[in-house]
N, C-alpha and C. Protein backbone atom coordinates (compact mmCIF):
# COMPACT_ATOMS: atom_id res chain seq x y z
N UNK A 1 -4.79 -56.36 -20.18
CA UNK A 1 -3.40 -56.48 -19.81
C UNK A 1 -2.95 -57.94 -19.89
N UNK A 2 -3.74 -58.98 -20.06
CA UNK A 2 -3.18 -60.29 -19.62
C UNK A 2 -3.45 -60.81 -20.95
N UNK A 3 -3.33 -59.79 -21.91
CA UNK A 3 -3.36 -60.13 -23.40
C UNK A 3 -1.79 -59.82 -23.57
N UNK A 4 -1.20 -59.49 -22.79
CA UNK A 4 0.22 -59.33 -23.53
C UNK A 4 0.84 -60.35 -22.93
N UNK A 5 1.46 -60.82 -24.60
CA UNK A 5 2.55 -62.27 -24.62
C UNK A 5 3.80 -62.31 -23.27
N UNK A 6 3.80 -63.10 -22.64
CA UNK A 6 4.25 -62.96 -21.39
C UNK A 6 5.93 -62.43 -22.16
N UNK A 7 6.43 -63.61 -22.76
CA UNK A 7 7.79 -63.24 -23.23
C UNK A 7 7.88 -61.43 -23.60
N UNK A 8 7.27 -60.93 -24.34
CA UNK A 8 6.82 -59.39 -24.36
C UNK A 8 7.21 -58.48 -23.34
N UNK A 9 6.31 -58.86 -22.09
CA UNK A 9 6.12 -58.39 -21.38
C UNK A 9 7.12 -58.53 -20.59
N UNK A 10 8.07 -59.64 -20.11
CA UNK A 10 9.19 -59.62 -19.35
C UNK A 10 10.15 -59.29 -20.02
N UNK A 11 10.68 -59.58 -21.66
CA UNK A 11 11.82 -58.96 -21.86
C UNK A 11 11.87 -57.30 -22.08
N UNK A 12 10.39 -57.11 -22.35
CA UNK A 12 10.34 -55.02 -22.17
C UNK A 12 10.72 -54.84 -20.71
N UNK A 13 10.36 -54.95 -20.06
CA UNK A 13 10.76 -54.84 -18.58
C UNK A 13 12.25 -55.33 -18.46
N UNK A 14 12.67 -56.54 -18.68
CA UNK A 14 14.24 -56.59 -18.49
C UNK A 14 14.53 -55.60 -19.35
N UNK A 15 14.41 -54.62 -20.36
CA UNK A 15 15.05 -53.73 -21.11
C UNK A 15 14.89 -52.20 -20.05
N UNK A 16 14.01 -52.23 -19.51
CA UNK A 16 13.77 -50.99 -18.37
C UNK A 16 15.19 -51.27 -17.29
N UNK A 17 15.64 -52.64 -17.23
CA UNK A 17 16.43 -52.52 -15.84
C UNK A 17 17.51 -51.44 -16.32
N UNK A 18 18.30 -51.66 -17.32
CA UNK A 18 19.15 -50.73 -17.30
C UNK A 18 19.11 -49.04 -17.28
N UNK A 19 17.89 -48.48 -17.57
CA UNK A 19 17.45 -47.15 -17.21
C UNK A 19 17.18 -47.11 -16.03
N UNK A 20 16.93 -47.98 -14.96
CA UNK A 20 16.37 -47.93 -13.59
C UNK A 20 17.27 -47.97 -12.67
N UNK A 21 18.25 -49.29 -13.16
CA UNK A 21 19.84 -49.31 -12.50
C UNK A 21 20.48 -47.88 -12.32
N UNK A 22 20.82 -47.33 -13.84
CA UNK A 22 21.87 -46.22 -14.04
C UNK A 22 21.21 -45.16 -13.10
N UNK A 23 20.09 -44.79 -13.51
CA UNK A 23 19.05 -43.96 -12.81
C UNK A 23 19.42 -43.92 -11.73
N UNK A 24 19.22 -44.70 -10.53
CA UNK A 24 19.21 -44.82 -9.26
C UNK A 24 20.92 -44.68 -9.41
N UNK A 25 22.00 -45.17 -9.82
CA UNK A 25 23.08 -45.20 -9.67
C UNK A 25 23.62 -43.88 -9.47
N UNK A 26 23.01 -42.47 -10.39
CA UNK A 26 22.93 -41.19 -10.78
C UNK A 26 22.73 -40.77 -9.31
N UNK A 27 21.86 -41.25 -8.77
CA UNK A 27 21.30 -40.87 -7.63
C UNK A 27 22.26 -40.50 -6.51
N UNK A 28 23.39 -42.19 -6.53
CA UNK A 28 24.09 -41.98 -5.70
C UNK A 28 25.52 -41.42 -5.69
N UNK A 29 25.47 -40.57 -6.86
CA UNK A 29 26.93 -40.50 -7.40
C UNK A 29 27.39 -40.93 -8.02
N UNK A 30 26.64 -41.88 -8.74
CA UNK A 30 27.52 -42.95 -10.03
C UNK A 30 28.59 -44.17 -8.96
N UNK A 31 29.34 -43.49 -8.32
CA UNK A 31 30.44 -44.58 -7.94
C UNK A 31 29.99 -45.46 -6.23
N UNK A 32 28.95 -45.08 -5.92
CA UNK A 32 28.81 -45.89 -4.32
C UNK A 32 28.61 -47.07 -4.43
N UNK A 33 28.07 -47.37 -5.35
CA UNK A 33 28.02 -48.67 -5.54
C UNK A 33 28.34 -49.40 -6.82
N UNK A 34 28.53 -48.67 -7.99
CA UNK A 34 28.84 -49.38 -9.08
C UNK A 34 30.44 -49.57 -9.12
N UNK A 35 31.44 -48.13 -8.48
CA UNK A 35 32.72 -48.09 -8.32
C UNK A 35 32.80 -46.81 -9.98
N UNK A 36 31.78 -46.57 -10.46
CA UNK A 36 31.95 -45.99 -11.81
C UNK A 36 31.47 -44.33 -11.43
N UNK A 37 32.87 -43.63 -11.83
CA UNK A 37 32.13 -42.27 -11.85
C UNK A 37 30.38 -41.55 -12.17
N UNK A 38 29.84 -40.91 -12.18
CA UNK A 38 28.79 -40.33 -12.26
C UNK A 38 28.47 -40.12 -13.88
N UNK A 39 29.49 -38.85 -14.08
CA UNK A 39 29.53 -39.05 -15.67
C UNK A 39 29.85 -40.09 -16.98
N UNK A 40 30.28 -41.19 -16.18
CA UNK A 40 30.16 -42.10 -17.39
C UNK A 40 29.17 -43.21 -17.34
N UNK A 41 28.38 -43.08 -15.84
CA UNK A 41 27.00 -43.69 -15.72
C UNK A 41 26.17 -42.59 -16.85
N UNK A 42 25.97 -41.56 -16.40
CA UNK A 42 25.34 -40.82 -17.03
C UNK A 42 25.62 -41.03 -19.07
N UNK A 43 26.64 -40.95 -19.34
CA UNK A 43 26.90 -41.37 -20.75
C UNK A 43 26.09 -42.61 -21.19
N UNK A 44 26.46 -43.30 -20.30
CA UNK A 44 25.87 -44.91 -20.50
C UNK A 44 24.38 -44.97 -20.53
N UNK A 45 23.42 -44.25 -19.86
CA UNK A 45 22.05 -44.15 -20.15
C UNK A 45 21.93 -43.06 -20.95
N UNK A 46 22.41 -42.45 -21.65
CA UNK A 46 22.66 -41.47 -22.71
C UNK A 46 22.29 -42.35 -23.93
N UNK A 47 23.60 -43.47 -23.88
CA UNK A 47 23.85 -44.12 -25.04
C UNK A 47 23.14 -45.22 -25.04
N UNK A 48 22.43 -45.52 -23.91
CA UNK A 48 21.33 -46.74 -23.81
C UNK A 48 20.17 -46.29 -24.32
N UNK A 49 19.82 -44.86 -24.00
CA UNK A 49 18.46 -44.44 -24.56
C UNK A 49 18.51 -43.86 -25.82
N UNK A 50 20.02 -43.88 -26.51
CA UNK A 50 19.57 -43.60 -27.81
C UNK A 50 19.22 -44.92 -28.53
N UNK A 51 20.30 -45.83 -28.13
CA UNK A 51 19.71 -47.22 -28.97
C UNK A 51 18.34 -47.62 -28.52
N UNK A 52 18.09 -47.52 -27.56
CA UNK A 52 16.14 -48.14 -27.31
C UNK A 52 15.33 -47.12 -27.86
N UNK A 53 15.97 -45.79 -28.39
CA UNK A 53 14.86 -45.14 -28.67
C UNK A 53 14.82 -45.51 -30.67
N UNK A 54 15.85 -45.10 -30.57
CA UNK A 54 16.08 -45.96 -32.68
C UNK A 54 15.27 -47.65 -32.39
N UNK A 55 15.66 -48.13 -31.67
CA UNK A 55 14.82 -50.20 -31.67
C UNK A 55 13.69 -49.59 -31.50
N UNK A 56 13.02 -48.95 -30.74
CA UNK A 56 11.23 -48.46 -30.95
C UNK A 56 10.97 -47.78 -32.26
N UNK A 57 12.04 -47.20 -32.70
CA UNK A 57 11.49 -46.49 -34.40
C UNK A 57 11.18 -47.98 -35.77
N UNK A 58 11.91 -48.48 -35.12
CA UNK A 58 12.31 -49.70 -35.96
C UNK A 58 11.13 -50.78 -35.78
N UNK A 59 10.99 -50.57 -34.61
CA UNK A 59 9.18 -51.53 -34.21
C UNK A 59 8.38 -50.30 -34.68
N UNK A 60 7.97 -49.32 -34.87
CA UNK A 60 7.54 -48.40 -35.84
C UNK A 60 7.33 -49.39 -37.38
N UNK A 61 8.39 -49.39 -37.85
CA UNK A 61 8.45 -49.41 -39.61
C UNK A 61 7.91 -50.97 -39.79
N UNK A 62 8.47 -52.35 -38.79
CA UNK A 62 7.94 -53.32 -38.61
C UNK A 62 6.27 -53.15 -38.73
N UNK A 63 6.00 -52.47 -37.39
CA UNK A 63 4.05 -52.04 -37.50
C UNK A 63 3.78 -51.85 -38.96
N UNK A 64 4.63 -50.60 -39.75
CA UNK A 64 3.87 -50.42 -41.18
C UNK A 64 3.82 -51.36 -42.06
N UNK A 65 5.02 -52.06 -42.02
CA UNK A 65 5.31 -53.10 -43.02
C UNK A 65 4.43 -54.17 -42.99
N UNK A 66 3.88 -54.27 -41.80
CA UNK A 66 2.86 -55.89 -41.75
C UNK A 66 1.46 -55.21 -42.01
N UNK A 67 0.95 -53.61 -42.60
CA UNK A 67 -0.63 -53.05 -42.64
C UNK A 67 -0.44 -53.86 -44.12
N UNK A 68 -1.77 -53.83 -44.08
CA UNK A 68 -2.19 -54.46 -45.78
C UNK A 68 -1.81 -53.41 -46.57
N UNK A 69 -2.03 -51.98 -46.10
CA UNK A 69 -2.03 -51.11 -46.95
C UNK A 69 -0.92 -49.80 -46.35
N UNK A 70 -0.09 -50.36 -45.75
CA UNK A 70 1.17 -50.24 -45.13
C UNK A 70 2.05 -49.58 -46.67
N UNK A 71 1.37 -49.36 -47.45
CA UNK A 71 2.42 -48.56 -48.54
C UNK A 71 2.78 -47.00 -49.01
N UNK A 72 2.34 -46.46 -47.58
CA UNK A 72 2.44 -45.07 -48.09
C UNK A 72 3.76 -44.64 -47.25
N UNK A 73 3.88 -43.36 -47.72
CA UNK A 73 5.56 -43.11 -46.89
C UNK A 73 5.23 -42.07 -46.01
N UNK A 74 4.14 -41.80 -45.25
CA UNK A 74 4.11 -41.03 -43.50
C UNK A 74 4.31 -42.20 -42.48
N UNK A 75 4.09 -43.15 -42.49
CA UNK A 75 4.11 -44.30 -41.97
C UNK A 75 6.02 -44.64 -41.64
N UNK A 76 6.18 -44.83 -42.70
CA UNK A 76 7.55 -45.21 -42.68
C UNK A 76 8.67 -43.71 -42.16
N UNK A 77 8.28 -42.93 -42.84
CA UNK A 77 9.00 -41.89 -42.56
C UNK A 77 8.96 -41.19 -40.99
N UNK A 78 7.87 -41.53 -40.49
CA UNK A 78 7.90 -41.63 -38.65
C UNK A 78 8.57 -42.57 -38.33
N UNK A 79 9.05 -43.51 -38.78
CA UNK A 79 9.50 -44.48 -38.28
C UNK A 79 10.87 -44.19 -38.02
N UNK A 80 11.28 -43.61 -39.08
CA UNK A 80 12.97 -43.14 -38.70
C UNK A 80 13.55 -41.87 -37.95
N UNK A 81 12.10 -41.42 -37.31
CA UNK A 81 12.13 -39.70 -36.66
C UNK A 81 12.99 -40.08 -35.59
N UNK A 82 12.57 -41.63 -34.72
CA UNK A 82 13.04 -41.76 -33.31
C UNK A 82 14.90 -42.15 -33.45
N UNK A 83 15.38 -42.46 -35.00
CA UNK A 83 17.13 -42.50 -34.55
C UNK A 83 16.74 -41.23 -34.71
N UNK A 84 16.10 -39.75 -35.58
CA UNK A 84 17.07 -39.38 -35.81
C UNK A 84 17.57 -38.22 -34.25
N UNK A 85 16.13 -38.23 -34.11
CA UNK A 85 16.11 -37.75 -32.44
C UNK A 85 17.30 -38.06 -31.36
N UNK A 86 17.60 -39.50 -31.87
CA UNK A 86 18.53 -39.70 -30.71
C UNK A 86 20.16 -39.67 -31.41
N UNK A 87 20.00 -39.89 -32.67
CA UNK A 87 21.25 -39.26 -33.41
C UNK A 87 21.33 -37.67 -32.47
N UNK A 88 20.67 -36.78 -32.87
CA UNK A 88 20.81 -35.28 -32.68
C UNK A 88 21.49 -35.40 -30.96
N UNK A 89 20.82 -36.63 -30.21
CA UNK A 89 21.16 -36.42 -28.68
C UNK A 89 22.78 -36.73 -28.53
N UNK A 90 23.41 -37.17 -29.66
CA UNK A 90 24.69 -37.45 -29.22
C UNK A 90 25.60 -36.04 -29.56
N UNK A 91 24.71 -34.94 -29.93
CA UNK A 91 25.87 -33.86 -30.18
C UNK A 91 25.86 -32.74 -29.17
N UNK A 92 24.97 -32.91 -28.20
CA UNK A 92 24.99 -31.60 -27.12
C UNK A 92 25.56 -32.79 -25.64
N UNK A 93 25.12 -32.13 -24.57
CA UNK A 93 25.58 -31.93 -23.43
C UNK A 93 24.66 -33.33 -22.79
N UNK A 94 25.09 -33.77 -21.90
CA UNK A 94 24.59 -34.94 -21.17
C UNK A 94 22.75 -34.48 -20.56
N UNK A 95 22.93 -34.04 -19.88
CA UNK A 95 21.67 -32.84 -19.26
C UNK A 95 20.61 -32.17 -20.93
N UNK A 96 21.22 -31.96 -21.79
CA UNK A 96 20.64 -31.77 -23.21
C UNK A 96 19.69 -33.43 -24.04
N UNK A 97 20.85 -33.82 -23.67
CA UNK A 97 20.72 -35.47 -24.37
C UNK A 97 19.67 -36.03 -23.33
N UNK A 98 19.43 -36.12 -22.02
CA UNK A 98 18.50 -36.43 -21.19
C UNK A 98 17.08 -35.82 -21.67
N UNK A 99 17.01 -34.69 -21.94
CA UNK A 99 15.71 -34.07 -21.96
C UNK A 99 15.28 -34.47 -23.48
N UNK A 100 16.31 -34.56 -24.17
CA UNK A 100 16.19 -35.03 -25.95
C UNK A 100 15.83 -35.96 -25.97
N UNK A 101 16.48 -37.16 -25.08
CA UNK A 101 15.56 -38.74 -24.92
C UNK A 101 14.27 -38.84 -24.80
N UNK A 102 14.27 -37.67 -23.18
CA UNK A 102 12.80 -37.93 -22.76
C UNK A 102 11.67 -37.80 -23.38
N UNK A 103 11.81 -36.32 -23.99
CA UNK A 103 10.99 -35.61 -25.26
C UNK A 103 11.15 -36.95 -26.05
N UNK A 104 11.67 -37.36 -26.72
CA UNK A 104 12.09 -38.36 -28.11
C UNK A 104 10.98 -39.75 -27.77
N UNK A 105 10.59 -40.19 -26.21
CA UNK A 105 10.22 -41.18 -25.59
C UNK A 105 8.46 -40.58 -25.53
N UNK A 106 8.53 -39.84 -24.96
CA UNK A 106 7.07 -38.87 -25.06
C UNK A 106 6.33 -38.62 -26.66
N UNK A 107 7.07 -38.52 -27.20
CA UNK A 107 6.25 -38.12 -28.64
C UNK A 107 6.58 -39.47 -29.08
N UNK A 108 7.28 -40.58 -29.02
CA UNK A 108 6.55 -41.76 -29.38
C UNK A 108 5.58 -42.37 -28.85
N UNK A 109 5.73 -41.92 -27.81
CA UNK A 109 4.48 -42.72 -26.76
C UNK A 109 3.12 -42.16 -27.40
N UNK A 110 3.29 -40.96 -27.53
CA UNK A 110 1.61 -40.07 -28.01
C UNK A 110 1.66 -40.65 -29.80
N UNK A 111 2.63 -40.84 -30.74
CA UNK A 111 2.46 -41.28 -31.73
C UNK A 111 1.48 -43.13 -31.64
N UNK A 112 2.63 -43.85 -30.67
CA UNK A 112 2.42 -45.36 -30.87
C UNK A 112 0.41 -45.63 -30.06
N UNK A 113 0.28 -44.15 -29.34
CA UNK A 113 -1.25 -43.87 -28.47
C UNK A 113 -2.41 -43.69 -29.69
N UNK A 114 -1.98 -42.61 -30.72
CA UNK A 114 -2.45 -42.44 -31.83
C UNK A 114 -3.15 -43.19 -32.73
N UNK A 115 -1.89 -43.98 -33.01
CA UNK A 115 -1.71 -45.19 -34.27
C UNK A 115 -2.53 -46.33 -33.45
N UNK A 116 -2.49 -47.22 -32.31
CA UNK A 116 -3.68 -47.70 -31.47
C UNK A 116 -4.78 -47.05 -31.85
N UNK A 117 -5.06 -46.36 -31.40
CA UNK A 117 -6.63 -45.86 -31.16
C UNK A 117 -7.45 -45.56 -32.56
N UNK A 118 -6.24 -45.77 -33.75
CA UNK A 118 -6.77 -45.26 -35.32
C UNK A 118 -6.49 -47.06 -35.82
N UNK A 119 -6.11 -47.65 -34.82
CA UNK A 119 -6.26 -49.47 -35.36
C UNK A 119 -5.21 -50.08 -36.08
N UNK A 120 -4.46 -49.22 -36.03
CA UNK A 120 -2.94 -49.92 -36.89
C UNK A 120 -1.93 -50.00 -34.94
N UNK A 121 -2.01 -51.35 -35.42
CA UNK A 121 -1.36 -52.15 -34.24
C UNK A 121 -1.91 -52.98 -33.66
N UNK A 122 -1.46 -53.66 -32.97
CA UNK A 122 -2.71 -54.16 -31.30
C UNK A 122 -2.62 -53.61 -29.99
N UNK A 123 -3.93 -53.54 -29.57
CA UNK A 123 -3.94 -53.24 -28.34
C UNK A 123 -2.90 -53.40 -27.09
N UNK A 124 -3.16 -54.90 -27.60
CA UNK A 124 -1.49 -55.26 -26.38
C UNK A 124 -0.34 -54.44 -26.66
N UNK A 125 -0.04 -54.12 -27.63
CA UNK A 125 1.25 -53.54 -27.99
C UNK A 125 1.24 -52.42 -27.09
N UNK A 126 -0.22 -51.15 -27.44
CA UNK A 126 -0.22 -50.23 -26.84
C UNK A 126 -0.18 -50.08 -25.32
N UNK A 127 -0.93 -51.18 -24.68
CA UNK A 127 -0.89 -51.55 -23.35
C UNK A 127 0.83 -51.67 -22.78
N UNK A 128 1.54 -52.32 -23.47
CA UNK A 128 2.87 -52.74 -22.47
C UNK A 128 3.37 -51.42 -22.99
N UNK A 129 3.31 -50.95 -24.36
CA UNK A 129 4.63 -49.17 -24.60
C UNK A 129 3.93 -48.30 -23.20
N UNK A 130 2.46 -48.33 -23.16
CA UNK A 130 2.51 -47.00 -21.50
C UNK A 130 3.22 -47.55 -20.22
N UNK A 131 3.36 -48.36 -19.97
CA UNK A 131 3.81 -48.66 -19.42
C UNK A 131 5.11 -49.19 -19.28
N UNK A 132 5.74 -48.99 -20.18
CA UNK A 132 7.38 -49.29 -20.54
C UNK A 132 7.76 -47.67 -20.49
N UNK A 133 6.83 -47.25 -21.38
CA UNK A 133 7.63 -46.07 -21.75
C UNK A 133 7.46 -45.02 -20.76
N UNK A 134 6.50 -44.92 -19.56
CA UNK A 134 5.90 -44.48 -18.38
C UNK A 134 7.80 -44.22 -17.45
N UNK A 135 7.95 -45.96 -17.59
CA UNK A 135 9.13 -46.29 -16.63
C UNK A 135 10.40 -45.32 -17.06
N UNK A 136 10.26 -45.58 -18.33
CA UNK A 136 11.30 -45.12 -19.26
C UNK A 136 11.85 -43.93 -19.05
N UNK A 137 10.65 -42.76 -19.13
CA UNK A 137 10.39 -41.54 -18.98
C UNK A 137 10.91 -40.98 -17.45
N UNK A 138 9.75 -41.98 -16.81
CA UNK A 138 10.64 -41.59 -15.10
C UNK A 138 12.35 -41.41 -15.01
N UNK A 139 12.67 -42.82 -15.59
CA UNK A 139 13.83 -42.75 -15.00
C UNK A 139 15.10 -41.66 -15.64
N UNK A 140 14.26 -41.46 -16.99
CA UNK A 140 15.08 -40.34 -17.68
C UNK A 140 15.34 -38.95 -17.17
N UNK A 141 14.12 -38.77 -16.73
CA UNK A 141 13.40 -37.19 -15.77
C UNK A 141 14.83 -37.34 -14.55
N UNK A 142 14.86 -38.46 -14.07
CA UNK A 142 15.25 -38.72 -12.36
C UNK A 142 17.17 -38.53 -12.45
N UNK A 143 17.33 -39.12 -13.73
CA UNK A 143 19.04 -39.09 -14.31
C UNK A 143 18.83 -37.18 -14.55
N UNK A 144 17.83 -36.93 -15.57
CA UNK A 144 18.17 -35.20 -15.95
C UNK A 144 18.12 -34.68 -14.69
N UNK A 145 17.58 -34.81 -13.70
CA UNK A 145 17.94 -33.68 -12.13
C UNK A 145 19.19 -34.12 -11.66
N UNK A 146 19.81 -35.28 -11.71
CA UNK A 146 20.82 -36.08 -11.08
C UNK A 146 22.18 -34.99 -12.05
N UNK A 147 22.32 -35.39 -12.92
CA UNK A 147 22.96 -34.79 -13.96
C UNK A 147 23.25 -33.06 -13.47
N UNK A 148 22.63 -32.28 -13.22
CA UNK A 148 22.49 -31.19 -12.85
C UNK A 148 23.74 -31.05 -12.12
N UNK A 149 24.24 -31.58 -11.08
CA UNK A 149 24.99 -31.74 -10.01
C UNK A 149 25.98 -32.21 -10.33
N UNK A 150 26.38 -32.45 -11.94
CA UNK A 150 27.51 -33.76 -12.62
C UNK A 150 28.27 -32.45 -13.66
N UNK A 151 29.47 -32.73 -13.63
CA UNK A 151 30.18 -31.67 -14.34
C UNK A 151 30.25 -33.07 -15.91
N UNK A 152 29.06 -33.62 -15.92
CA UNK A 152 29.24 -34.53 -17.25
C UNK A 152 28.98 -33.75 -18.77
């Protein structure tokens, strides 16, 4: 763990605050403390987790591009699964789009677990995604029950 580049490691984590914020915000109604309805908190980590989930596809195609032998197209073509996952999350229901993230966050996590353990990557990498994407996941799970209760 104390192989990962500190800068790494704190700006993945400053990228968790905003799933953790909204999350908990969900919690309280969206407006007790932000002053912002429920459902457009809820939109907002909608539309936060589609862009972090496309920037992890994209550190995907980066990984292939730097293998020596980074020239085949399964490599690359996983790489663009995670927009399109979160493309698809912008056409159903808030509560739909939550579980589409989460799923979308989970099967990269078991892909980026994969690709580690078969040596394309570094270790560190794999070390900070369980644990980013651990957080990630929680707080997605914690918005989809919140949501339930949201005419979003």
């Amino acid at each position: 763990m104390n192989d990962i580049p500190r800068p790494a490691f704190w700006l993945g984590w400053a990228g968790v605050i905003p799933f953790a914020a909204l999350s908990v915000s969900t919690l309280t109604g969206g407006d007790a403390w932000s002053g912002v309805d429920q459902s457009r908190v809820l939109q907002a980590l909608v539309t936060y987790g589609m862009i972090i989930l496309s920037f992890m596809g994209g550190v995907q195609w980066g990984l292939e591009m730097s293998r020596p032998d980074g020239n085949g197209a399964a490599g690359f073509a996983a790489s663009v699964v995670p927009a399109l996952i979160a493309f698809a999350a912008s056409f159903v229901s808030v509560f739909a789009a939550l579980i589409i993230l989460t799923a979308g966050f989970l099967i990269l996590l078991a892909y980026d677990r994969a690709r580690i353990r078969a040596g394309i990557g570094p270790i560190k990498y794999g070390a900070l995604r369980v644990q980013l994407s651990t957080a990630v996941i929680l707080c997605l799970g914690i918005a989809s029950v919140a949501s339930l209760s949201s005419v979003a």
